[in-house]
N, C-alpha and C. Protein backbone atom coordinates (compact mmCIF):
# COMPACT_ATOMS: atom_id res chain seq x y z
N UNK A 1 162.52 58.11 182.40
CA UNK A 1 162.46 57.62 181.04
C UNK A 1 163.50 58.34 180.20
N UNK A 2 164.10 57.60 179.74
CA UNK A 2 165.41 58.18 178.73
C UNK A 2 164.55 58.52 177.28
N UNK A 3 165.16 59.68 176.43
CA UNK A 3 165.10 60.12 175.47
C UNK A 3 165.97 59.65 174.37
N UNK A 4 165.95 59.92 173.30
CA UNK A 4 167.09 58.98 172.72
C UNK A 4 167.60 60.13 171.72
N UNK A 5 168.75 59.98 171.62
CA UNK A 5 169.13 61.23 170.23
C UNK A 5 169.25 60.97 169.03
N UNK A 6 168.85 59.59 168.46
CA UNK A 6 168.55 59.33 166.88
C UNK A 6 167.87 60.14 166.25
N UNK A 7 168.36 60.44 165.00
CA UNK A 7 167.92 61.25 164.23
C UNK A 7 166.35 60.77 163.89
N UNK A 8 165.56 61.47 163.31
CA UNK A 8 163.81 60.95 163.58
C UNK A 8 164.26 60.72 162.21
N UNK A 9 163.60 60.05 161.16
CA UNK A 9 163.58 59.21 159.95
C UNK A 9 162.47 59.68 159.85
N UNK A 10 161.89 60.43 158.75
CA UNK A 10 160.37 60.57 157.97
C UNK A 10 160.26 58.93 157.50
N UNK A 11 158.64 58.64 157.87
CA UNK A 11 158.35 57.45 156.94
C UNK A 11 158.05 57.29 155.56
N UNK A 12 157.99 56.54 154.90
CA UNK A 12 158.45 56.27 153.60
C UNK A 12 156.93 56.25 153.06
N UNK A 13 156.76 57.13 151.86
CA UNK A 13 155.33 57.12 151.54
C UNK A 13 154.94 56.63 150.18
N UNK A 14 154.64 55.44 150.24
CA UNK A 14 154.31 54.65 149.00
C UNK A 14 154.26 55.02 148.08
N UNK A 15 153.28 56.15 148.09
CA UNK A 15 151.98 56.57 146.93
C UNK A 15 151.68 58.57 147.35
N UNK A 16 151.69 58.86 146.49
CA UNK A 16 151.23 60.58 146.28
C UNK A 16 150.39 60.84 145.55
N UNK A 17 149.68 61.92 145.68
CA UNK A 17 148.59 62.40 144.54
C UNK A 17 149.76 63.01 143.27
N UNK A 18 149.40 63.28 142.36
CA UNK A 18 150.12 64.02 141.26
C UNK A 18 150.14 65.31 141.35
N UNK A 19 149.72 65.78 142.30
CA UNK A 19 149.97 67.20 142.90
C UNK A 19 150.84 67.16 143.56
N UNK A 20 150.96 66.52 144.48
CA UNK A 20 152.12 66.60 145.68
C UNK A 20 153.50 66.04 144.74
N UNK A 21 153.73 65.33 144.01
CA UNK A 21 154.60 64.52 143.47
C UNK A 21 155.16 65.75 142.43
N UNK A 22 154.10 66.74 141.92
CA UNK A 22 154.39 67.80 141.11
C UNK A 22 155.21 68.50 142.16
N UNK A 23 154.97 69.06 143.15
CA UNK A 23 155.68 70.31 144.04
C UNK A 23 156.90 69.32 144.28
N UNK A 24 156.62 68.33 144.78
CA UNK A 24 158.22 67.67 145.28
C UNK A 24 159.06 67.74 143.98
N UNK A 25 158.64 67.58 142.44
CA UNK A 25 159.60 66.98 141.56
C UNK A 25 160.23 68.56 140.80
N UNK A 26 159.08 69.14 140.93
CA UNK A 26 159.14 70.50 140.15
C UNK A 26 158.57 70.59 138.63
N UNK A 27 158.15 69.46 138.71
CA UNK A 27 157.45 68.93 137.34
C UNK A 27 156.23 69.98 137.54
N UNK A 28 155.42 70.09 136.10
CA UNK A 28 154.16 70.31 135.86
C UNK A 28 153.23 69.11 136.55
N UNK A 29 151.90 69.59 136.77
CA UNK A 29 151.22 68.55 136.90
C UNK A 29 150.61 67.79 135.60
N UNK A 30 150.49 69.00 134.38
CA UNK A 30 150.37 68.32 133.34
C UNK A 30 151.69 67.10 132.65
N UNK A 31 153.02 67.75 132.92
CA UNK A 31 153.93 67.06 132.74
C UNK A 31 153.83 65.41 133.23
N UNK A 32 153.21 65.65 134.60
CA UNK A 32 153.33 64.09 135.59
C UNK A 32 152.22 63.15 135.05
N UNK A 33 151.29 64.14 134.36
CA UNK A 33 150.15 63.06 133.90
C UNK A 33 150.48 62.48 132.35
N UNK A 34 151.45 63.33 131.53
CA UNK A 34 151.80 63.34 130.74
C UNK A 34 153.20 61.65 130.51
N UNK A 35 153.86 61.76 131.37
CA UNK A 35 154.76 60.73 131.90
C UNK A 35 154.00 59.29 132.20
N UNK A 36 152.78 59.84 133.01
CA UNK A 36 152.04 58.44 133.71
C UNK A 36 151.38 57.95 132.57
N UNK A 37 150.63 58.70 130.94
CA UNK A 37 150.13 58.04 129.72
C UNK A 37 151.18 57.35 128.93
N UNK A 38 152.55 57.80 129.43
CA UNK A 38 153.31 57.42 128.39
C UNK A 38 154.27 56.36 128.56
N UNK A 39 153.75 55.97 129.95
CA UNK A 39 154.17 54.81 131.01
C UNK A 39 155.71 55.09 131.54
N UNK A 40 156.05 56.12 131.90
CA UNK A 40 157.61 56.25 132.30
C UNK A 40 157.11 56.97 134.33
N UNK A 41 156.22 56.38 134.42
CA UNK A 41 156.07 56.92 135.97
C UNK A 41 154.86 56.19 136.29
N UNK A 42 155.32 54.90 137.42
CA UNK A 42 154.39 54.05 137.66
C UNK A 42 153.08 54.83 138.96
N UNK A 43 151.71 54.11 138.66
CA UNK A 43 150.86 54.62 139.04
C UNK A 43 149.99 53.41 139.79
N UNK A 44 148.89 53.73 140.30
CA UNK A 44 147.92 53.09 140.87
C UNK A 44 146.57 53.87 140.97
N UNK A 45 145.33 53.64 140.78
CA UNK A 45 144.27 54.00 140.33
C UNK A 45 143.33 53.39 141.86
N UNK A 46 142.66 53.94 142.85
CA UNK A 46 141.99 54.33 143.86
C UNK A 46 140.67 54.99 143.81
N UNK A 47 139.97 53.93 143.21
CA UNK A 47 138.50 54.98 142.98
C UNK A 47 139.08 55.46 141.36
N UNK A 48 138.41 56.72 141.55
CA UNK A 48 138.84 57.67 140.02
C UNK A 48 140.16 58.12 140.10
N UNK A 49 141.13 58.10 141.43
CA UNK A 49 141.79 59.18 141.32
C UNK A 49 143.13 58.47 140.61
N UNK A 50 144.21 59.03 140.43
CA UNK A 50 145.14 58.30 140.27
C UNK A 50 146.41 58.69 141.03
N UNK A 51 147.19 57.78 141.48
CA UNK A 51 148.32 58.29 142.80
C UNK A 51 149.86 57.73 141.76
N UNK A 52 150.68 58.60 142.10
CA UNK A 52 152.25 57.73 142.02
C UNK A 52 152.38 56.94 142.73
N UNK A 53 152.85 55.95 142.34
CA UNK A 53 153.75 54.67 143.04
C UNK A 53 155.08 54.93 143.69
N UNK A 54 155.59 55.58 144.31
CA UNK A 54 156.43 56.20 144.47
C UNK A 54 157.78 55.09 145.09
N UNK A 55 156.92 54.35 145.83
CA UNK A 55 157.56 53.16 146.08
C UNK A 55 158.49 52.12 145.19
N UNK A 56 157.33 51.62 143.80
CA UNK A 56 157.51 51.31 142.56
C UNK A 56 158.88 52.16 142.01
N UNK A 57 158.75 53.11 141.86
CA UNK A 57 159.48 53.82 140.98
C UNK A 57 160.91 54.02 141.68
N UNK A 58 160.90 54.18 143.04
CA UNK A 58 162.19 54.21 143.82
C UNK A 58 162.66 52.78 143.84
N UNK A 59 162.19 51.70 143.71
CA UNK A 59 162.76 50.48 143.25
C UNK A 59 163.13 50.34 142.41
N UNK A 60 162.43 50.76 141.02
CA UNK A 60 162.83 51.03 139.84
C UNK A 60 164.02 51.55 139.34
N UNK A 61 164.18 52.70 140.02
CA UNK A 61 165.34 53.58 139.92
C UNK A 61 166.24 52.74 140.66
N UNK A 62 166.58 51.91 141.70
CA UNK A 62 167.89 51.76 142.27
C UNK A 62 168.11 50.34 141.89
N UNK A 63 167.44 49.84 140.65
CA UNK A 63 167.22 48.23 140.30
C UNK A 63 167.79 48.92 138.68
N UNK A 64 167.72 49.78 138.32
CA UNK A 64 167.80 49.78 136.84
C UNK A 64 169.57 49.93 136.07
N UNK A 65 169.50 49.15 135.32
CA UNK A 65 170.64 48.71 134.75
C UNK A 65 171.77 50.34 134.67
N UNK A 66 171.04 51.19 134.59
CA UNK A 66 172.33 52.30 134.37
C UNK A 66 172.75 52.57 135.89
N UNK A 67 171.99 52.12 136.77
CA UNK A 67 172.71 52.90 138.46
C UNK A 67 173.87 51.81 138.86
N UNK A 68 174.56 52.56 139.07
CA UNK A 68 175.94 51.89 139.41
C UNK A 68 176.50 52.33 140.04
């Protein structure tokens, strides 16, 4: 059986808690909840909790009129 030498690709993760999305961004976590009331960081609601859209927002970002 052959092995292959492609680089491994992490899969792409939709959605984060606002904790994890805090350590990745360097944001506060108050900051991220602060963003998600003020609608500049799309979300989704799971039960009580609430997750980033991370998906959403990386579309967002490479769809939005200033990226060029």
């Amino acid at each position: 059986m052959e092995t292959s030498n492609a680089p491994q690709v992490p899969a792409i993760v939709p959605v984060m808690t606002l904790e994890r999305f805090s350590e990745l961004s360097g944001l506060t976590v108050d900051t991220v909840r602060g963003q998600i009331q003020q609608g500049n960081l799309p979300f989704i609601k799971v039960g009580r909790r609430r997750l980033v859209n991370v998906a959403l927002l990386t579309a967002e970002c490479l769809h939005s009129e200033d990226w060029a």
